[in-house]
C-alpha atoms as a PDB file:
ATOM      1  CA  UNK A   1     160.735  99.740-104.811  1.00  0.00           C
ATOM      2  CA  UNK A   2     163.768 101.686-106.114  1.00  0.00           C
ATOM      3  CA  UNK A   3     167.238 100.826-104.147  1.00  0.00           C
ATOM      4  CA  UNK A   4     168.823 103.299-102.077  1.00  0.00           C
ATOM      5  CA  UNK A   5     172.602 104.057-102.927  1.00  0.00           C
ATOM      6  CA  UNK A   6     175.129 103.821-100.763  1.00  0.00           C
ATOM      7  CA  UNK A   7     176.196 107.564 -99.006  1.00  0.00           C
ATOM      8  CA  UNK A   8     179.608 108.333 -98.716  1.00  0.00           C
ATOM      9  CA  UNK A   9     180.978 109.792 -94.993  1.00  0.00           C
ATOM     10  CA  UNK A  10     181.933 112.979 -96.691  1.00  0.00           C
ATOM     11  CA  UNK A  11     181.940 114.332-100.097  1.00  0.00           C
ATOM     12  CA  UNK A  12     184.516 117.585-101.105  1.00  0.00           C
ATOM     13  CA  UNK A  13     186.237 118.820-103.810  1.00  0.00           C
ATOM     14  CA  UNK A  14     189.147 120.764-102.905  1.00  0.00           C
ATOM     15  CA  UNK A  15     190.662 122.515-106.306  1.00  0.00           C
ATOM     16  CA  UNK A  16     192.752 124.987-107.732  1.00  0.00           C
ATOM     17  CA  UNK A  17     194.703 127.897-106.163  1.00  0.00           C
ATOM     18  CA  UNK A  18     194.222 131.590-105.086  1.00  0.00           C
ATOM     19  CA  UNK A  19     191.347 133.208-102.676  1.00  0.00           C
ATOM     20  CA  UNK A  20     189.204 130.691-101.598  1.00  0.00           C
ATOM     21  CA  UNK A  21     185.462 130.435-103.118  1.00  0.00           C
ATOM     22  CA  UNK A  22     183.270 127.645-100.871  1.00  0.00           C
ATOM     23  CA  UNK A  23     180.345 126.451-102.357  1.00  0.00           C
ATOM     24  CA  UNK A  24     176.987 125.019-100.712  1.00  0.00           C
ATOM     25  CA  UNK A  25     174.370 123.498-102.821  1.00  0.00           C
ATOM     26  CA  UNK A  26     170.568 123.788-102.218  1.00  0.00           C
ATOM     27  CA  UNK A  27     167.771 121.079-101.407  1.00  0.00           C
ATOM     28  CA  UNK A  28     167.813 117.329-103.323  1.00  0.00           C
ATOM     29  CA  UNK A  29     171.058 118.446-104.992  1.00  0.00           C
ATOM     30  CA  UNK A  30     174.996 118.009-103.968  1.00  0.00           C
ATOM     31  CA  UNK A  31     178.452 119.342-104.945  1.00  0.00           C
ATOM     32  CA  UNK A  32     178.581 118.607-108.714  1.00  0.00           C
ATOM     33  CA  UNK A  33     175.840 121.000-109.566  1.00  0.00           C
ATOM     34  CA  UNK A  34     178.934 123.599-109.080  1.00  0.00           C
ATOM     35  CA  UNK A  35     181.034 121.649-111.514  1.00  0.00           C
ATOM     36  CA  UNK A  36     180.429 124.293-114.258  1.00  0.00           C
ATOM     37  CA  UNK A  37     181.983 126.843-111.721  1.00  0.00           C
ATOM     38  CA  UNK A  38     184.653 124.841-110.140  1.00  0.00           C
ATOM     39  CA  UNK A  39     186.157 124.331-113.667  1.00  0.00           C
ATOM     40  CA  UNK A  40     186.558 127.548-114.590  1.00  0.00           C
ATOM     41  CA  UNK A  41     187.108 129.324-110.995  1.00  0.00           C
ATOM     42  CA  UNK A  42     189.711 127.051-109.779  1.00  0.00           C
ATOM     43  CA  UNK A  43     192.228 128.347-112.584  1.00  0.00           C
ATOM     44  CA  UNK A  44     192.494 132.113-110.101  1.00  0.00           C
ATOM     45  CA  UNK A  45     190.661 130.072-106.658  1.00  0.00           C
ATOM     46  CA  UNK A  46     190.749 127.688-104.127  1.00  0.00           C
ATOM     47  CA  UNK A  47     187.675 126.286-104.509  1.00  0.00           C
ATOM     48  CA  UNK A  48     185.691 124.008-102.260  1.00  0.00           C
ATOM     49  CA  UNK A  49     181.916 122.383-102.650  1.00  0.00           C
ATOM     50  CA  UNK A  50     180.787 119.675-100.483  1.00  0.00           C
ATOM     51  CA  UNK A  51     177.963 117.745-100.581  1.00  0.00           C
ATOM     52  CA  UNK A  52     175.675 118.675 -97.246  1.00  0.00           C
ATOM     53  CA  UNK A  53     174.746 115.959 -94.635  1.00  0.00           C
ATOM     54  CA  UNK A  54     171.849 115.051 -96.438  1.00  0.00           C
ATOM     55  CA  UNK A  55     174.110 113.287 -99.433  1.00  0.00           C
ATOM     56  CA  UNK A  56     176.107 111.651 -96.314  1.00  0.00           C
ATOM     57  CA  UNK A  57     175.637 109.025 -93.832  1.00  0.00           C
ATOM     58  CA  UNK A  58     174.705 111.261 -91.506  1.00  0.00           C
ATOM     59  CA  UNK A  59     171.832 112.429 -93.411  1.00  0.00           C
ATOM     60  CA  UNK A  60     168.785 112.565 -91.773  1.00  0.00           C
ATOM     61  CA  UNK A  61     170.659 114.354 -89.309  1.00  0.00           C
ATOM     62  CA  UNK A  62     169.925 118.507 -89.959  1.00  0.00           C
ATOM     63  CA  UNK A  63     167.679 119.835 -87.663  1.00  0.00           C
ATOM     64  CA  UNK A  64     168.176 123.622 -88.023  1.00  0.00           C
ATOM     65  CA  UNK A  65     170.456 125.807 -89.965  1.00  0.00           C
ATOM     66  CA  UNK A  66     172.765 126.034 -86.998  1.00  0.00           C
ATOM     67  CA  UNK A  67     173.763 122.624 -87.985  1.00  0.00           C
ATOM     68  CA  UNK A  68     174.702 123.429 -91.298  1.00  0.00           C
ATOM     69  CA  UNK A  69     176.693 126.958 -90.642  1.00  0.00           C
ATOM     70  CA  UNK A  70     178.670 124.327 -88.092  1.00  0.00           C
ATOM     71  CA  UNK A  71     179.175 121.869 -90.927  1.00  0.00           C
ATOM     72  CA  UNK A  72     180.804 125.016 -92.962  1.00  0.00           C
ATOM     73  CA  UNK A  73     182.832 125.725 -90.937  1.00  0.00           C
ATOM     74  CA  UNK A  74     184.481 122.241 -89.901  1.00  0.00           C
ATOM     75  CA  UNK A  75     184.763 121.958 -94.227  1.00  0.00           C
ATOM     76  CA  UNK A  76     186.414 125.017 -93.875  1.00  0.00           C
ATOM     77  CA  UNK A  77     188.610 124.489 -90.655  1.00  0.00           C
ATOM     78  CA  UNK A  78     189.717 120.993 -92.399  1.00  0.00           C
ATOM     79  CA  UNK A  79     191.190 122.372 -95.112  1.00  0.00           C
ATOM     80  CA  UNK A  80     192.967 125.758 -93.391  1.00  0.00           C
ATOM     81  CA  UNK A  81     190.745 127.940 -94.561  1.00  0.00           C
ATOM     82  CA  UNK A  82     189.937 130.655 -92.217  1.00  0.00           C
ATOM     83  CA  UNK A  83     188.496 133.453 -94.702  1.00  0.00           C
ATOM     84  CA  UNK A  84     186.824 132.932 -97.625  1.00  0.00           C
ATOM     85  CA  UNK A  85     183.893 134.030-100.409  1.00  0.00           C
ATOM     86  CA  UNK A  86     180.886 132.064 -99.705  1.00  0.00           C
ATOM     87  CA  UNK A  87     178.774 131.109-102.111  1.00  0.00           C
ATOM     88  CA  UNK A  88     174.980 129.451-101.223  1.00  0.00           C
ATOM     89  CA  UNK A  89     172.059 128.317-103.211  1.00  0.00           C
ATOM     90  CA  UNK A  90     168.885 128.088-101.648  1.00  0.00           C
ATOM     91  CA  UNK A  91     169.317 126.553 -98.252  1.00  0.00           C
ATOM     92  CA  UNK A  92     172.968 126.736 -99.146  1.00  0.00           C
ATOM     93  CA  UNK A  93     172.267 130.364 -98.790  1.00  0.00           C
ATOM     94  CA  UNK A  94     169.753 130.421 -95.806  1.00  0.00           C
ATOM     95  CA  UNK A  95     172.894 128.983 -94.034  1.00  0.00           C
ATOM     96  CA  UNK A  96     175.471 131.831 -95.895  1.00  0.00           C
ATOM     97  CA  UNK A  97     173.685 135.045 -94.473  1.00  0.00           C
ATOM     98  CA  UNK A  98     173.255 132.593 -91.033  1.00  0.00           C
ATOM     99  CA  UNK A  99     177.290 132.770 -91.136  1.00  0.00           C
ATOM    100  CA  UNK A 100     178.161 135.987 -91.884  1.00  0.00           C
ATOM    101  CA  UNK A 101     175.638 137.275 -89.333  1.00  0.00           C
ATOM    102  CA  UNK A 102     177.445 135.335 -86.848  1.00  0.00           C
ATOM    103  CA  UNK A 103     180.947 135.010 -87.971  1.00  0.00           C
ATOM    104  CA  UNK A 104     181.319 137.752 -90.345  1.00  0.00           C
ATOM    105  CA  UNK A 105     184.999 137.567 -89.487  1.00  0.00           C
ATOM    106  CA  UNK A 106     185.202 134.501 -91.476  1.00  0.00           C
ATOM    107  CA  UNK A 107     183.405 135.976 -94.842  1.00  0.00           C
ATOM    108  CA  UNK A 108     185.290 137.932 -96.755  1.00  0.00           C
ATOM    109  CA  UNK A 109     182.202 138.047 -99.371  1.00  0.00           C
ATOM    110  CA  UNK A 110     178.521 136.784-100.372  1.00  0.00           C
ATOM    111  CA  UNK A 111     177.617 134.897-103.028  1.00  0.00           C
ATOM    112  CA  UNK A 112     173.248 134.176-102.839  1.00  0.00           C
ATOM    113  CA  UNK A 113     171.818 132.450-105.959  1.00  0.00           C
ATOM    114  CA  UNK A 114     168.343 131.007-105.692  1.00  0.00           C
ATOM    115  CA  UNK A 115     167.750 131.956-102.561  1.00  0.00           C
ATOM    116  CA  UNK A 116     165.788 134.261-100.127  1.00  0.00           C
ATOM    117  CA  UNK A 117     166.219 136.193 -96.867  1.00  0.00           C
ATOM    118  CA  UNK A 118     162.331 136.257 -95.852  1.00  0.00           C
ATOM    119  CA  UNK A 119     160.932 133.533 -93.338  1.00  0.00           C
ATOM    120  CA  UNK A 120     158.409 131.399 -95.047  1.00  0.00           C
ATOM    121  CA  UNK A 121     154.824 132.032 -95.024  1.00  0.00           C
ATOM    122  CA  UNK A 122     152.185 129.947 -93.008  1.00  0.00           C
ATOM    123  CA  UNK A 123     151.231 129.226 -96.266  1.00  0.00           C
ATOM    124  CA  UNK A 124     154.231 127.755 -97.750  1.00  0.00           C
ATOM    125  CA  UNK A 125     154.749 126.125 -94.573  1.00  0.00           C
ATOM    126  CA  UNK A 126     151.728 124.064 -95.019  1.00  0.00           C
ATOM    127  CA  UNK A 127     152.710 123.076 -98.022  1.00  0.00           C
ATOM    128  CA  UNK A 128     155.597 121.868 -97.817  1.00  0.00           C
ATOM    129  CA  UNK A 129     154.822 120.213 -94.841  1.00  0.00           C
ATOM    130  CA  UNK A 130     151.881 118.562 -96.152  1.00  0.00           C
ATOM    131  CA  UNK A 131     154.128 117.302 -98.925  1.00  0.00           C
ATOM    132  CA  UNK A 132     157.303 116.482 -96.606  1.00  0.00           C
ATOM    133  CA  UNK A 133     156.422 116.111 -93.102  1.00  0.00           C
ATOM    134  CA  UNK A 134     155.379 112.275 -94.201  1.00  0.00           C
ATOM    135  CA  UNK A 135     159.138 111.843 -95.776  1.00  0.00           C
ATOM    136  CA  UNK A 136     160.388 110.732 -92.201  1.00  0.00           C
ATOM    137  CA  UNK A 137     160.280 107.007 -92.616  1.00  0.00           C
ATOM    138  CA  UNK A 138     162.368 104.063 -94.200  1.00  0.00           C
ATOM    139  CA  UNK A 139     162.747 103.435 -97.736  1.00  0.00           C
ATOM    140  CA  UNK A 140     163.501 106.078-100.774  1.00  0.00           C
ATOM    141  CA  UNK A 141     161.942 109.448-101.779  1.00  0.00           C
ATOM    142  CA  UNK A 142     158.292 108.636-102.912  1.00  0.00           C
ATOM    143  CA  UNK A 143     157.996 109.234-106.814  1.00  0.00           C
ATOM    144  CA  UNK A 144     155.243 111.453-106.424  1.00  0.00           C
ATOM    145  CA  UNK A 145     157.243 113.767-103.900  1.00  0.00           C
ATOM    146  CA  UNK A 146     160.158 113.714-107.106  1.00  0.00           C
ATOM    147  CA  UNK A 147     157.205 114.277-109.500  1.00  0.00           C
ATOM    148  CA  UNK A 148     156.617 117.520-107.270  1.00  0.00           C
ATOM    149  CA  UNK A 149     160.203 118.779-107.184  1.00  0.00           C
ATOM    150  CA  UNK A 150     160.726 118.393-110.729  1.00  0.00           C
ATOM    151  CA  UNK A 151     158.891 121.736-111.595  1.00  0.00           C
ATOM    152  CA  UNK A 152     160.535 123.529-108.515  1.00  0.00           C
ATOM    153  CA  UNK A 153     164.051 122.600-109.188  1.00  0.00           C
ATOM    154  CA  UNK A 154     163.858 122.950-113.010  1.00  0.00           C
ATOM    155  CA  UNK A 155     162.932 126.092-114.962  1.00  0.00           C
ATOM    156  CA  UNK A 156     160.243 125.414-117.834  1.00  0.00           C
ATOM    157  CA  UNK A 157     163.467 125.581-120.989  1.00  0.00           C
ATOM    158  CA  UNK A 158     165.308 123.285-118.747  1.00  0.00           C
ATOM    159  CA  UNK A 159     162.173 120.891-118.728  1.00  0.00           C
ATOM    160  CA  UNK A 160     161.778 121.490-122.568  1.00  0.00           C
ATOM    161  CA  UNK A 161     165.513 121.496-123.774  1.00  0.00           C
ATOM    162  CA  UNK A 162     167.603 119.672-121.233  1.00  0.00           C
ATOM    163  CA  UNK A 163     166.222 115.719-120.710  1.00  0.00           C
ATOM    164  CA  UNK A 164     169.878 114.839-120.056  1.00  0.00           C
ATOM    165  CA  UNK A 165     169.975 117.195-116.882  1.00  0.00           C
ATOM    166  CA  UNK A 166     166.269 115.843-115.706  1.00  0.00           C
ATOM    167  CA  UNK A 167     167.167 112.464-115.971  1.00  0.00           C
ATOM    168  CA  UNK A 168     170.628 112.554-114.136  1.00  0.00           C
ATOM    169  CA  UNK A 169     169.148 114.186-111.350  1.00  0.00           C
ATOM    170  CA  UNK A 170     165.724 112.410-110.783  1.00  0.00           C
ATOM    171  CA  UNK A 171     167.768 108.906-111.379  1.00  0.00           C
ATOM    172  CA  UNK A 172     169.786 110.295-108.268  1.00  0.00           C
ATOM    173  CA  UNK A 173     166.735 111.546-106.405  1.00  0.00           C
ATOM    174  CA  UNK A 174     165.192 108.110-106.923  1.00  0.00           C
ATOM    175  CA  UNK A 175     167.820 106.512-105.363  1.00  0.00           C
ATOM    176  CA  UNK A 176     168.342 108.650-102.041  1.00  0.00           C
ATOM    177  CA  UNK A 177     166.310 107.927 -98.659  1.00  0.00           C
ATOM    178  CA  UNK A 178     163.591 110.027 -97.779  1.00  0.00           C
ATOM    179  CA  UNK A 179     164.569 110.494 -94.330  1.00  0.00           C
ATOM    180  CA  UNK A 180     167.652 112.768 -96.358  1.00  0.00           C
ATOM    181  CA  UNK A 181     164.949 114.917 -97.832  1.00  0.00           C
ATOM    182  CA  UNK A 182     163.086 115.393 -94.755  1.00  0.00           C
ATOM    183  CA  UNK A 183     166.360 116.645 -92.943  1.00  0.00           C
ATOM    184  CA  UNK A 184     166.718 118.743 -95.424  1.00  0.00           C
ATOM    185  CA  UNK A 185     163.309 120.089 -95.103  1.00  0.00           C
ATOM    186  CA  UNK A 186     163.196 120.311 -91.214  1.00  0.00           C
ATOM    187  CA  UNK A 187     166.601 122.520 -91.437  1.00  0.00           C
ATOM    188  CA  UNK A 188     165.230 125.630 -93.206  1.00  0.00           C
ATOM    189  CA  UNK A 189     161.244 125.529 -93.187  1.00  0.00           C
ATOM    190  CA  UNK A 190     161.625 127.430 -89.588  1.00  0.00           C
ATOM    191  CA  UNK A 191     164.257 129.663 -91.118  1.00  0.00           C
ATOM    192  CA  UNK A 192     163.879 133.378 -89.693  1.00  0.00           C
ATOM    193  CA  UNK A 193     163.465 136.435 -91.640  1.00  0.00           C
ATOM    194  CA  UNK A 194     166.893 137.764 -91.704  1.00  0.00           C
ATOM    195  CA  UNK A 195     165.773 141.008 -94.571  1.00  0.00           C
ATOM    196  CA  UNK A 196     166.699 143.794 -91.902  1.00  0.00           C
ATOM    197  CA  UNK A 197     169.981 141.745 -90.724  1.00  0.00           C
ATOM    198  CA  UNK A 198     170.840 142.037 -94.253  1.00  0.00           C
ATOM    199  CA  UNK A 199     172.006 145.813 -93.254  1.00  0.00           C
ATOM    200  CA  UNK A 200     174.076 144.014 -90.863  1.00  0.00           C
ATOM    201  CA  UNK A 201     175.995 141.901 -93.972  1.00  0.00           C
ATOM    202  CA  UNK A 202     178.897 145.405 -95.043  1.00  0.00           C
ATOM    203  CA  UNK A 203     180.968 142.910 -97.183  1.00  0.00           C
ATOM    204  CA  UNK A 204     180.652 142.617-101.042  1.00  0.00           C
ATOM    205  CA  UNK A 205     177.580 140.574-102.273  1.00  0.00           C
ATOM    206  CA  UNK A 206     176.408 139.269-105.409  1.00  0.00           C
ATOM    207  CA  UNK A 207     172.569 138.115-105.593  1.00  0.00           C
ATOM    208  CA  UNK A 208     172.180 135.766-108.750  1.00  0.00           C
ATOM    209  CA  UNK A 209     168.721 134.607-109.512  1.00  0.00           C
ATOM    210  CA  UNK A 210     167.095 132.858-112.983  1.00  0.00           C
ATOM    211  CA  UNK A 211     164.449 134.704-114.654  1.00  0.00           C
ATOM    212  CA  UNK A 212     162.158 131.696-114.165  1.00  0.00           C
ATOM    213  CA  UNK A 213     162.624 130.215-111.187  1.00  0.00           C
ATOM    214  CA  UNK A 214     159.976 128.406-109.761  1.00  0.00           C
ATOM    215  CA  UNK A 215     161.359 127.097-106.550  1.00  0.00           C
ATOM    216  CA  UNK A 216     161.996 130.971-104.881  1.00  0.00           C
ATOM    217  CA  UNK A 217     160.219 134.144-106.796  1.00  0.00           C
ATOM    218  CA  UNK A 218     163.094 136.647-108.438  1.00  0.00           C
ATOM    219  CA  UNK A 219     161.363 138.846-106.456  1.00  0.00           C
ATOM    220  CA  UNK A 220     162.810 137.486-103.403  1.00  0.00           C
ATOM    221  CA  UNK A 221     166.623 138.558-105.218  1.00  0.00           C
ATOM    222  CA  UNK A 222     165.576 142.144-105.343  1.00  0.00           C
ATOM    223  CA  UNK A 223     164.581 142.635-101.762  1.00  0.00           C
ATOM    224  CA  UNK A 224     168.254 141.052-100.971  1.00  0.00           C
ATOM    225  CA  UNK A 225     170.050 143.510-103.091  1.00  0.00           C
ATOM    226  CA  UNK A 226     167.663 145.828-101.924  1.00  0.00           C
ATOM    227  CA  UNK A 227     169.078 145.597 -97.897  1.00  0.00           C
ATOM    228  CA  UNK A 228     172.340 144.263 -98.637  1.00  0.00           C
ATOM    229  CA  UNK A 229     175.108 147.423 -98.088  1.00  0.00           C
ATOM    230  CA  UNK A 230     177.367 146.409-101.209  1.00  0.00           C
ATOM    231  CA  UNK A 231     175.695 144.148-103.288  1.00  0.00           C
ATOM    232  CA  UNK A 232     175.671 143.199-107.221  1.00  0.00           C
ATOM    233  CA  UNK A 233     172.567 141.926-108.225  1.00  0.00           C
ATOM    234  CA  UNK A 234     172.815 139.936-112.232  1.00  0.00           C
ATOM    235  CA  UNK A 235     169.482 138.109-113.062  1.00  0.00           C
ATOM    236  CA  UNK A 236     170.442 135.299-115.053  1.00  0.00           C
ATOM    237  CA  UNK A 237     167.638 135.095-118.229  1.00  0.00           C
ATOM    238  CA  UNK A 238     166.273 131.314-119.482  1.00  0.00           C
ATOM    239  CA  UNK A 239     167.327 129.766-115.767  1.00  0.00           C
ATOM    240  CA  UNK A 240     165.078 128.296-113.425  1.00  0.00           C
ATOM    241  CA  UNK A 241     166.294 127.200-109.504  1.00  0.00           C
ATOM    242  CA  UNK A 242     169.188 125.349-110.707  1.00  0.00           C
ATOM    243  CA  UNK A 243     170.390 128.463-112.576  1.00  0.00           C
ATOM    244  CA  UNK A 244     174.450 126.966-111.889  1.00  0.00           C
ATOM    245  CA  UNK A 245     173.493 124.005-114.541  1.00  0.00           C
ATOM    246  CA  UNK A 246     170.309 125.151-116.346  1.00  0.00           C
ATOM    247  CA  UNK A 247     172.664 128.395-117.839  1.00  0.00           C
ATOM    248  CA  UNK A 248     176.151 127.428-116.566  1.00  0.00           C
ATOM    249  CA  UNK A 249     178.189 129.831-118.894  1.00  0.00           C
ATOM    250  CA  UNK A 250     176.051 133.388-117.703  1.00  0.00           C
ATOM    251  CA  UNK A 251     176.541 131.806-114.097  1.00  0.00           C
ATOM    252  CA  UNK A 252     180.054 131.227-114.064  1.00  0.00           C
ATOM    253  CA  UNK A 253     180.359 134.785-116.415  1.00  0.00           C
ATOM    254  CA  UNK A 254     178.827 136.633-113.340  1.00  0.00           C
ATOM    255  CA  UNK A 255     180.861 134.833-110.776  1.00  0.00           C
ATOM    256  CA  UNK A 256     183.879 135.605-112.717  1.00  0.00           C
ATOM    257  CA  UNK A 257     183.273 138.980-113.457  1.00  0.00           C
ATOM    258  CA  UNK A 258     182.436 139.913-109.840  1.00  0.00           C
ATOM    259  CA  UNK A 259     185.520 138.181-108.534  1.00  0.00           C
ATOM    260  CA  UNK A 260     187.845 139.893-110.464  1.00  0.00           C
ATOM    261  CA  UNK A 261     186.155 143.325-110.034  1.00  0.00           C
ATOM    262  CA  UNK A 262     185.317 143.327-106.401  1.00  0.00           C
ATOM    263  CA  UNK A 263     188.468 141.072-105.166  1.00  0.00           C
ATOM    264  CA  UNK A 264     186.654 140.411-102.086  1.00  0.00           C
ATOM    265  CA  UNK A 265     189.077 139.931 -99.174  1.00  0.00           C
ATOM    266  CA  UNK A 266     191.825 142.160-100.604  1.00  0.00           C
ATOM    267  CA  UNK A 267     192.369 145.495 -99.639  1.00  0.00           C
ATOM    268  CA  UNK A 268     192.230 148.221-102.491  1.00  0.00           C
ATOM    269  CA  UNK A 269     195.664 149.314-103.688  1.00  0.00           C
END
């Protein structure tokens, strides 16, 4: 049996200077999957990723997306940040539209890559329940549960081209508890659909979504930038559902781009 890795009690990066740009990461990942960004970003914004209670000690721990809009904001609040761009992938952005709907004081714009607004299906529900619901018990992530994730996670030229990428993060998935997956799972599998609230959402947006992800249809992106008031929507070709890492230099491009053209948080001159 593979040895589970010691968690840390909390896990930031705080860099760089200018507007603030937080950064949530999606399911079996953490904060360096925004390293790409972070590098680049930080030279115009304060950036901040953390890794999510599931890369923690308290992992285990998420019951509902509630907890992890809290957990935003006390990253935020920590570090004197009281407006800022948000930027979520996957669950990461489940929990992004969660906090501008209720605290859309505090977001001053949207970042959603990977991610959806619609509830899940019964269908997708049994699923992923018949594949995670057992995950709440001692010991690490079953191999067969990372064989699964390894063709949600990773687009097909990521599972062709980039070994390097699939090995770093399966090595890490191998060593995590499962009970951190499952906490994981049980905060967004009862997500609602928030697709009409999106109307709700008036500051900018940009939807980024691979070509080929696997994990959550592009179609899902559309819709999004469908309801969403003031939204930029850039598909990002040859990426899968870790589009940040799989195509890091079109990601960070689009981020860049939209920053400095939308200045989200300033007021037009």
């Amino acid at each position: 049996m593979a040895a589970i890795a010691p968690l840390p009690d909390t896990d930031v990066a705080d860099t760089g200077h200018g507007p603030p740009v937080l950064l949530s990461h999606g399911t079996l990942l953490d904060r360096t999957m925004f390293l790409p960004q972070t590098e680049v970003l930080s030279e115009d914004h304060r950036t901040v990723a953390w890794t999510s209670r599931a890369g923690t000690t308290r992992y285990g721990t998420e019951r509902s997306l509630d907890d992890l809009v809290d957990d935003t904001l006390a990253v935020a609040d920590t570090a004197g940040i009281d407006r800022f761009v948000l930027a979520g992938m996957s669950v990461g952005g489940f929990m992004a539209v969660e906090l501008a709907l209720r605290y859309p004081e505090r977001v001053a714009g949207l970042v959603l890559m990977a991610t959806r607004s619609a509830a899940y299906t019964d269908r997708e529900r049994r699923e992923f329940g018949a594949l995670l619901e057992p995950l709440d018990i001692d010991g690490p992530i079953p191999e067969s549960v990372i064989d699964a994730f390894r063709s949600v996670i990773f687009g097909e030229r990521a599972l062709t081209d980039r070994p390097e990428l699939i090995e770093r993060w399966t090595t890490a998935w191998r060593a995590r508890p499962a009970r951190s997956l499952y906490g994981e799972y049980r905060s967004w599998i009862d997500k609602p659909d928030r697709t009409a609230d999106l109307a709700r959402i008036t500051v900018p947006a940009l939807v980024l979504h691979g070509e080929d992800d696997r994990g959550i249809d592009l179609e899902h992106a559309r819709v999004m930038h469908a309801h969403l008031p003031d939204s930029t929507y850039v598909p990002i070709p040859g990426a899968g559902h870790l589009l940040a890492e799989e195509q890091p230099e079109a990601v960070t491009a689009a981020l860049s781009d939209w920053l400095r053209a939308v200045r989200p948080g300033e007021e037009p001159a």
